[in-house]
Protein backbone atom coordinates (compact mmCIF):
# COMPACT_ATOMS: atom_id res chain seq x y z
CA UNK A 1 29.22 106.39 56.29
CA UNK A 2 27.77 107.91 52.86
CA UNK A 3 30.60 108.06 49.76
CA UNK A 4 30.17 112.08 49.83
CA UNK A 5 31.42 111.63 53.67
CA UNK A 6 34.13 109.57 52.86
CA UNK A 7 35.22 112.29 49.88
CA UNK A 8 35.63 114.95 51.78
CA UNK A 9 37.42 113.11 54.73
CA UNK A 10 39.85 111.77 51.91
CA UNK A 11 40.15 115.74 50.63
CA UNK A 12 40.80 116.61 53.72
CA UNK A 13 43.64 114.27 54.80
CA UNK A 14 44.72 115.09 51.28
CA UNK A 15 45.24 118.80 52.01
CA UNK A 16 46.54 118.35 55.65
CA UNK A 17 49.26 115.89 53.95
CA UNK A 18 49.76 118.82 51.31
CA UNK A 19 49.92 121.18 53.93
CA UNK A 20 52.88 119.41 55.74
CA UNK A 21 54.68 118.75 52.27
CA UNK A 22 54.97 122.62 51.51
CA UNK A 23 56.05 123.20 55.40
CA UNK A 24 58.48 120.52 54.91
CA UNK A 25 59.83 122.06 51.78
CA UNK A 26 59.77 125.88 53.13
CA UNK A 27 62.24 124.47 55.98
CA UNK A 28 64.23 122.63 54.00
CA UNK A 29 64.82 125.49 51.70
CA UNK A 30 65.30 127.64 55.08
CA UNK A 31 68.24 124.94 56.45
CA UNK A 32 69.59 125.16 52.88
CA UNK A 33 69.90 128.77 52.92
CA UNK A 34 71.42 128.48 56.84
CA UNK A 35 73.77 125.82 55.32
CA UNK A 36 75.09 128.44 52.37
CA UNK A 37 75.63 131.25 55.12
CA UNK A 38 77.26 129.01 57.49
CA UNK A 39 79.96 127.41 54.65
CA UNK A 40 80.37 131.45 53.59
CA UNK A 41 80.92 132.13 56.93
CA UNK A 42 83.47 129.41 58.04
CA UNK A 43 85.27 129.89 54.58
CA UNK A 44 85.61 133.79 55.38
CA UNK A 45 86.82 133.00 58.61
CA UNK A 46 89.65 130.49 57.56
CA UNK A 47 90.80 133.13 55.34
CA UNK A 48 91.21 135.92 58.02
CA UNK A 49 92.82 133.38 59.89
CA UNK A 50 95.39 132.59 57.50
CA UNK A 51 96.26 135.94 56.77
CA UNK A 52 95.79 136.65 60.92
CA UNK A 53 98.89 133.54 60.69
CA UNK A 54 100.80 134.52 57.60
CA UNK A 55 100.92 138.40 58.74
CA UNK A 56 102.35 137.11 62.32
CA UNK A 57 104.73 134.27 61.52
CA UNK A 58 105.74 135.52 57.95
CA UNK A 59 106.78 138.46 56.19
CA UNK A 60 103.90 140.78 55.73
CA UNK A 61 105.28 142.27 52.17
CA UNK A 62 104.86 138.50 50.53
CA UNK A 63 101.83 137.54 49.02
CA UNK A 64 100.26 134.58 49.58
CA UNK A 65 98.54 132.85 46.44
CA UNK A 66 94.96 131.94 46.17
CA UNK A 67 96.46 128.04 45.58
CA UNK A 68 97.98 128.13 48.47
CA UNK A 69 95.09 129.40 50.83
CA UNK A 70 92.51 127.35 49.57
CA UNK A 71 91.55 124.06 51.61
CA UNK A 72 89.93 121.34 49.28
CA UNK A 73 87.07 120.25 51.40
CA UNK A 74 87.36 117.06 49.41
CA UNK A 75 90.99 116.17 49.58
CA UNK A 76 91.14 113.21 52.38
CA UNK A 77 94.27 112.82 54.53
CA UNK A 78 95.62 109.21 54.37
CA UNK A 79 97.25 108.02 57.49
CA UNK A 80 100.65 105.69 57.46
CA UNK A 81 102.01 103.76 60.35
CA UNK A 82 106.01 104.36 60.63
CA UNK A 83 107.58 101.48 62.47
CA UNK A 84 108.92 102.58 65.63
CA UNK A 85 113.11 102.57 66.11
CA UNK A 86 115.63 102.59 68.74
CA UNK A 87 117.92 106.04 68.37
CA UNK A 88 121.11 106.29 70.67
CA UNK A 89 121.08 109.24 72.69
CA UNK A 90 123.79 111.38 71.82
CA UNK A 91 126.49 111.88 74.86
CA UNK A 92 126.47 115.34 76.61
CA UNK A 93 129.36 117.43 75.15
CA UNK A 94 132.02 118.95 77.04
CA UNK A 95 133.15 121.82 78.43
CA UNK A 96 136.42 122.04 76.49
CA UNK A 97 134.07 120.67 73.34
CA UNK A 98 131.90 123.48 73.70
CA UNK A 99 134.40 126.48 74.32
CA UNK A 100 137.61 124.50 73.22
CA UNK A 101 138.25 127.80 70.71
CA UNK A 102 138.21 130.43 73.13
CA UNK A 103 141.09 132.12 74.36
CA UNK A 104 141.48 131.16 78.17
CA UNK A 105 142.51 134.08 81.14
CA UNK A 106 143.41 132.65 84.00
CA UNK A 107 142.35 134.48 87.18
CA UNK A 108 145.16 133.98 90.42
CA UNK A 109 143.25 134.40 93.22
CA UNK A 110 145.85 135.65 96.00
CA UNK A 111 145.91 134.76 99.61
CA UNK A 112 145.53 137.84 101.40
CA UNK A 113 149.50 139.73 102.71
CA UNK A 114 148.51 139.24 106.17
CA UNK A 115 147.82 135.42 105.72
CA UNK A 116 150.91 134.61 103.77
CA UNK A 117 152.78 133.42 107.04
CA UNK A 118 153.01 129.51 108.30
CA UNK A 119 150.60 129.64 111.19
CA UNK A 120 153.14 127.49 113.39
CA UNK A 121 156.44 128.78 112.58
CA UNK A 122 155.70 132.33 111.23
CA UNK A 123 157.73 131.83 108.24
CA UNK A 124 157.15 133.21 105.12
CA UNK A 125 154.91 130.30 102.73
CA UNK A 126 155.80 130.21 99.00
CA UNK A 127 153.42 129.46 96.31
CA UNK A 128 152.72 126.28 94.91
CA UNK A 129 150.58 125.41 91.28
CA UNK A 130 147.08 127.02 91.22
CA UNK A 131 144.33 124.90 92.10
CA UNK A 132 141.64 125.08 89.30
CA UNK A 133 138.03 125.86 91.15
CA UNK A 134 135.74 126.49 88.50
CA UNK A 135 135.28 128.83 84.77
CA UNK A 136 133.16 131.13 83.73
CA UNK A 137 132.09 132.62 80.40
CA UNK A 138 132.71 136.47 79.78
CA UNK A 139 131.65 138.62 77.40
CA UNK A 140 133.04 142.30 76.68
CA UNK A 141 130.45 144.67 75.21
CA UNK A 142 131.50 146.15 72.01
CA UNK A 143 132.69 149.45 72.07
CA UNK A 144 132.41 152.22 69.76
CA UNK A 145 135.05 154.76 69.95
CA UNK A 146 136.76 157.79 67.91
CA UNK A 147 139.88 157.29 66.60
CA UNK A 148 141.98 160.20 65.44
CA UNK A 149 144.67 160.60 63.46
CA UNK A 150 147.70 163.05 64.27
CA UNK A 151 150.10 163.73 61.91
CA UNK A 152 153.40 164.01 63.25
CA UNK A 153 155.88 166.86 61.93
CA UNK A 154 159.34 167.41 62.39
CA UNK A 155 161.38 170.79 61.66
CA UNK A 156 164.64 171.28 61.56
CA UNK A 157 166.14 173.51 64.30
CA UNK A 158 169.42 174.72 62.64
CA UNK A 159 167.24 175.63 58.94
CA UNK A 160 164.99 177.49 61.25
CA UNK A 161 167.51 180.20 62.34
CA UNK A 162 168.52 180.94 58.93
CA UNK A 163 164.82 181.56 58.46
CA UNK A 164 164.52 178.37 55.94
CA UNK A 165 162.23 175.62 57.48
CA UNK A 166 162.82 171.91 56.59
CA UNK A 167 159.85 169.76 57.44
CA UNK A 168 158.76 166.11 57.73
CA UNK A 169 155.51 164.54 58.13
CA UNK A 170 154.59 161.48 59.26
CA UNK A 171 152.89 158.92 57.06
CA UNK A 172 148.71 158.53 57.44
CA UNK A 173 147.72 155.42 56.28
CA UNK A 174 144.65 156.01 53.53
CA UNK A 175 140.71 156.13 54.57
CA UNK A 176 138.83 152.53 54.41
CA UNK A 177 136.30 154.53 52.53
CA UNK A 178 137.10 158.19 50.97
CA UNK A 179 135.51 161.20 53.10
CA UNK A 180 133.88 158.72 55.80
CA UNK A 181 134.43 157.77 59.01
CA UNK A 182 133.84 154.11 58.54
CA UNK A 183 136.82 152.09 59.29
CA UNK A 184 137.69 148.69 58.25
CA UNK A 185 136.59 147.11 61.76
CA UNK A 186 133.20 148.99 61.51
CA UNK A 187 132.29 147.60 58.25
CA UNK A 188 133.32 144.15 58.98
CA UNK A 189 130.85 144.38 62.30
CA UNK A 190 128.08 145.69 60.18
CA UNK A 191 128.41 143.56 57.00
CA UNK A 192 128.73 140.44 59.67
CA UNK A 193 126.03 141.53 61.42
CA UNK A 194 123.50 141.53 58.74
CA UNK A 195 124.75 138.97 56.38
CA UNK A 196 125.81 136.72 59.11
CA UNK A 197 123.59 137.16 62.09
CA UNK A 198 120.94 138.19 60.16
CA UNK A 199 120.67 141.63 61.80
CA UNK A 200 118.43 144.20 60.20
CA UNK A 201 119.98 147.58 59.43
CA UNK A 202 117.69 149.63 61.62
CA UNK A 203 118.31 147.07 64.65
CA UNK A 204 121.86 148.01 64.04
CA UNK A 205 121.10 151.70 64.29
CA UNK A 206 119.41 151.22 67.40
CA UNK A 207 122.45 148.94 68.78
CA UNK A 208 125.00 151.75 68.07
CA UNK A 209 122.90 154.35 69.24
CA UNK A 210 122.86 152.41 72.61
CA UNK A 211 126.74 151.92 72.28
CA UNK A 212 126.73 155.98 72.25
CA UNK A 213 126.95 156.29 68.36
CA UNK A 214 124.08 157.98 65.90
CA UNK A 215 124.67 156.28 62.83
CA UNK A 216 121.79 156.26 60.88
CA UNK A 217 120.49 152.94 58.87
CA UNK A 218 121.27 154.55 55.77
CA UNK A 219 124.97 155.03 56.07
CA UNK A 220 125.23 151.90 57.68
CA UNK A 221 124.08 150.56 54.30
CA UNK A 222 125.77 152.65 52.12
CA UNK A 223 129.09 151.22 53.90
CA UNK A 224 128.39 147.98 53.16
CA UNK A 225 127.68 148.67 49.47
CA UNK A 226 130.86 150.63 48.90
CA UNK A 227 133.13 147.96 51.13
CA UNK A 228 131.36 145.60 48.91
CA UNK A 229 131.74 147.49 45.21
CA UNK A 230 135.88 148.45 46.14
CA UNK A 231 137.10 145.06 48.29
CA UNK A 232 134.90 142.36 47.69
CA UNK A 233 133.98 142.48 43.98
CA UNK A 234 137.41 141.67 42.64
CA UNK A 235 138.05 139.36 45.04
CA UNK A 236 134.47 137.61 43.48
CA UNK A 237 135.71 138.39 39.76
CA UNK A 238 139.43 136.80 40.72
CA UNK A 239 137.58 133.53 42.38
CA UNK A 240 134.91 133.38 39.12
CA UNK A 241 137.95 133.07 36.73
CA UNK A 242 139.29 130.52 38.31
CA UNK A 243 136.01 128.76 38.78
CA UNK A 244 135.83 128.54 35.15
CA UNK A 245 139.43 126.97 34.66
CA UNK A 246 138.14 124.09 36.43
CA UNK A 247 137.18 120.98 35.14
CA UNK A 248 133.14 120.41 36.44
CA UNK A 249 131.22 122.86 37.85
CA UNK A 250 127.69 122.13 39.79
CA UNK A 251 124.89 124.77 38.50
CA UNK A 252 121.48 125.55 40.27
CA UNK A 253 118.92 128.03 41.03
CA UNK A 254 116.74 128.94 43.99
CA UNK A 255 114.01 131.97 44.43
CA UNK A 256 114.24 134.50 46.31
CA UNK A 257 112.80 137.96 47.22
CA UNK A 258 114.04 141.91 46.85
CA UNK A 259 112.20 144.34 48.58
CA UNK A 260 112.10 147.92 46.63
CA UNK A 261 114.04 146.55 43.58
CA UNK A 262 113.49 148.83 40.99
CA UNK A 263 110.70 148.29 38.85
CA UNK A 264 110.18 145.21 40.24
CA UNK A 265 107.28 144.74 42.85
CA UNK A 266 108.04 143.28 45.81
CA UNK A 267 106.26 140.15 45.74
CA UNK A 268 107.78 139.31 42.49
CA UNK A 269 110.03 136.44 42.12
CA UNK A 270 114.13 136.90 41.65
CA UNK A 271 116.08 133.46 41.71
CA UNK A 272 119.74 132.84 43.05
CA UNK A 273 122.17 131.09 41.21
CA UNK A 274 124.71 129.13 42.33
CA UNK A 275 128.12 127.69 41.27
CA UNK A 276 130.41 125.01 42.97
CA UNK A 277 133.36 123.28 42.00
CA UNK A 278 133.60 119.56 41.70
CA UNK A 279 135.83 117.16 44.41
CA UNK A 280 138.82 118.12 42.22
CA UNK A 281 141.49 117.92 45.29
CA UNK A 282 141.46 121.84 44.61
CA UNK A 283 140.31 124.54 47.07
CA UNK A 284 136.45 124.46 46.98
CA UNK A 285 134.68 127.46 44.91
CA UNK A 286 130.87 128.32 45.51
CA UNK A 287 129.90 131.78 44.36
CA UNK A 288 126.19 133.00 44.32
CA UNK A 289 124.70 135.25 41.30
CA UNK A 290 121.78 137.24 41.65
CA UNK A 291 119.59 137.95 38.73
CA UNK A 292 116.25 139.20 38.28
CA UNK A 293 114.97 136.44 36.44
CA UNK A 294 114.98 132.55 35.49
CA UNK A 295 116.44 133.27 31.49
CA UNK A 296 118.96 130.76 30.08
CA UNK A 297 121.15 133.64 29.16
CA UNK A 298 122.31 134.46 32.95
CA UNK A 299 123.89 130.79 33.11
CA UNK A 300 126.01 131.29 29.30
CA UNK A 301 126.83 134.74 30.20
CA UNK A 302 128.14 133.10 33.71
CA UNK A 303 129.69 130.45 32.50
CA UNK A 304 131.15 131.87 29.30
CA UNK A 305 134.73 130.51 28.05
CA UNK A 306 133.73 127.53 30.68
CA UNK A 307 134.81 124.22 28.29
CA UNK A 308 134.23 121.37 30.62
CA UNK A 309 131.05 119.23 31.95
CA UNK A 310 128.71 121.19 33.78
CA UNK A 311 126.26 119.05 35.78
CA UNK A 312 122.57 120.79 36.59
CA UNK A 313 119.00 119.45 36.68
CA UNK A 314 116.78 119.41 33.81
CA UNK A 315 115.79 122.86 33.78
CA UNK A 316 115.79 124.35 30.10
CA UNK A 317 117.65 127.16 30.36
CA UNK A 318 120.60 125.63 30.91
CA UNK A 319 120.03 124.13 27.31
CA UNK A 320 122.16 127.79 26.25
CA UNK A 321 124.78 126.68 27.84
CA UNK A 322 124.79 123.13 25.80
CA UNK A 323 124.79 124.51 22.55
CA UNK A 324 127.74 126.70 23.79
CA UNK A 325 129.56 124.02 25.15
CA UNK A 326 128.40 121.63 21.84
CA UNK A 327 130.01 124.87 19.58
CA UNK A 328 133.11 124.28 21.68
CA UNK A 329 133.61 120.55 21.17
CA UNK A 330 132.49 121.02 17.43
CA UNK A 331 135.68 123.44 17.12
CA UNK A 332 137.94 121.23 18.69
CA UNK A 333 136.71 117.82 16.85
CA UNK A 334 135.23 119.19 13.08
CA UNK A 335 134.54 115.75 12.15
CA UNK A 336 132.06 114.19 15.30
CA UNK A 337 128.69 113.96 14.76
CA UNK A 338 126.32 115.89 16.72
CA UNK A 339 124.66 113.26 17.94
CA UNK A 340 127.66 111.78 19.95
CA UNK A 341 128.68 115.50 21.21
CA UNK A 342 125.27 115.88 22.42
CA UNK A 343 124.56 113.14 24.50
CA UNK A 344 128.02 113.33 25.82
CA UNK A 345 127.32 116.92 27.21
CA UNK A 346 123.91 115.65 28.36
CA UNK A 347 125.63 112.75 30.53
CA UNK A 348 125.99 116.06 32.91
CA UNK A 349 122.47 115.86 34.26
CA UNK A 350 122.67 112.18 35.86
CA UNK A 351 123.88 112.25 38.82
């Protein structure tokens, strides 16, 4: 074979080779591209399915944050062996364990007139000590009913001849709430119902319409905010004065969320504080304080003319309450150095 042969074989394997290299490349830049669409794709779908989850198990007013909802593809789940263990298998609880605090009817079930005689001598049989068969649980449907008052009013009978009429009226005791029908049984079962049984105001309204009563959601909420604002608020101001007589008091905060709390949206955050007494020997105290916010000056204002240890995390806004308290001791010992007052307020935090 001549060298010019031999060139333009080797040119010609060169270009076939070539040939294959740019086809190569083309669908590798083709399975790239599928690749992109494909991640796009799966990470659009596991976002509709969370929010597919989060609108069906949870609350569709909260939002969800983007932290929360992203999955790092590179975070690797470490597995752990737990050692197995032997638990004792709690014994089945009684009847009279179970409904122990129910009020009991008994039920006599008779023997019927005609079979009262002795079936030998015909004489009359006298009862003996009931037999217990078996029990049952009942339940009596609530019921909703009117209930008016009628003023009785008495005249006098000799003053009525001489045309001079002596009365007397019977006395009505006052209305639970002023120009309402609500009665004190009526707000109990509604403020019970939703604070207790966690029963939504408009599945209320549709219970009492079934019970034959159109009360609308509204009213039943306006009940429980009046009932609250005339009965239960002193009652709360009463037990938070003598919550801050006491000795130590336990402090923390948890979020929560209002819906339609003015100029607030509702996925913002509002926190619940909470106050206990200490194991004093005294009745226990735990009140709850809602407040918009996470601000230092909701625990001083709380706690204010509170002079003993108050024990918390390490959250800084209870750092208010230690200059208060550091004021306090400074008043009662001029001549301690700050120092000493300080960590002995801060010995509050250890548990």
């Amino acid at each position: 074979m001549s060298a010019q042969s031999e060139n333009e074989l080797l040119k010609m394997v060169i270009e076939t080779q070539a040939s294959r290299i740019k086809d190569q490349e083309e669908t590798i830049k083709e399975l790239r591209t599928m690749i992109d669409e494909l991640r796009s794709l799966k990470a659009n779908l596991e976002e509709t399915l969370s929010e597919f989850r989060r609108q069906f198990f949870g609350v569709k007013s909260e939002r969800t944050s983007n932290k929360e909802e992203t999955v790092k593809s590179g975070d690797k789940k470490e597995s752990i062996r737990v050692k197995s263990h032997t638990r004792e298998r709690k014994p089945k609880a009684t009847r009279d364990e179970l409904y122990g605090n129910l009020p009991v009817k008994e039920i006599i079930c008779p023997v019927p007139e005609a079979e009262r005689f002795c079936e030998w001598c015909n004489s009359e049989m006298i009862p003996m000590k009931p037999t217990f068969v078996r029990e049952e649980i009942r339940i009596t449907p609530a019921i909703v009913e009117r209930v008016r008052y009628m003023q009785e009013v008495l005249i006098c009978p000799a003053c009525k001849k001489d045309h001079d009429g002596s009365f007397k009226k019977g006395e009505v005791p006052s209305a639970f709430i002023p120009h309402s029908p609500a009665s004190a049984s009526a707000v109990a079962f509604v403020m019970l119902s939703k604070c207790f049984m966690g029963l939504p105001y408009y599945r209320q309204e549709s219970a009492f319409t079934q019970l034959g009563a159109k009360i609308p959601r509204e009213t039943l909420a306006n009940w429980c905010i009046i009932a609250a604002e005339n009965y239960l608020f002193p009652i709360y101001d009463l037990i938070h004065r003598e919550l801050i007589k006491r000795e130590v008091i336990h402090a923390d905060e948890t979020t929560c969320q209002v819906l339609r709390e003015e100029g607030k949206e509702a996925q913002s955050t509002s926190y619940m504080w909470i106050y206990t007494s200490g194991t004093d020997g005294l009745p226990k105290i735990v009140l709850y304080e809602y407040q918009p916010g996470r601000g230092g000056i909701h625990p001083q204002k709380f706690l204010e003319g509170f002079h003993g240890l108050l024990q918390c995390d390490g959250y800084q806004g209870y750092n208010k309450v230690i200059d208060e308290l550091m004021y306090c001791l400074h008043a009662a010992w001029p001549t301690a150095e700050e120092s000493s007052m300080k960590r002995c307020l801060q010995k509050r935090k250890k548990p």
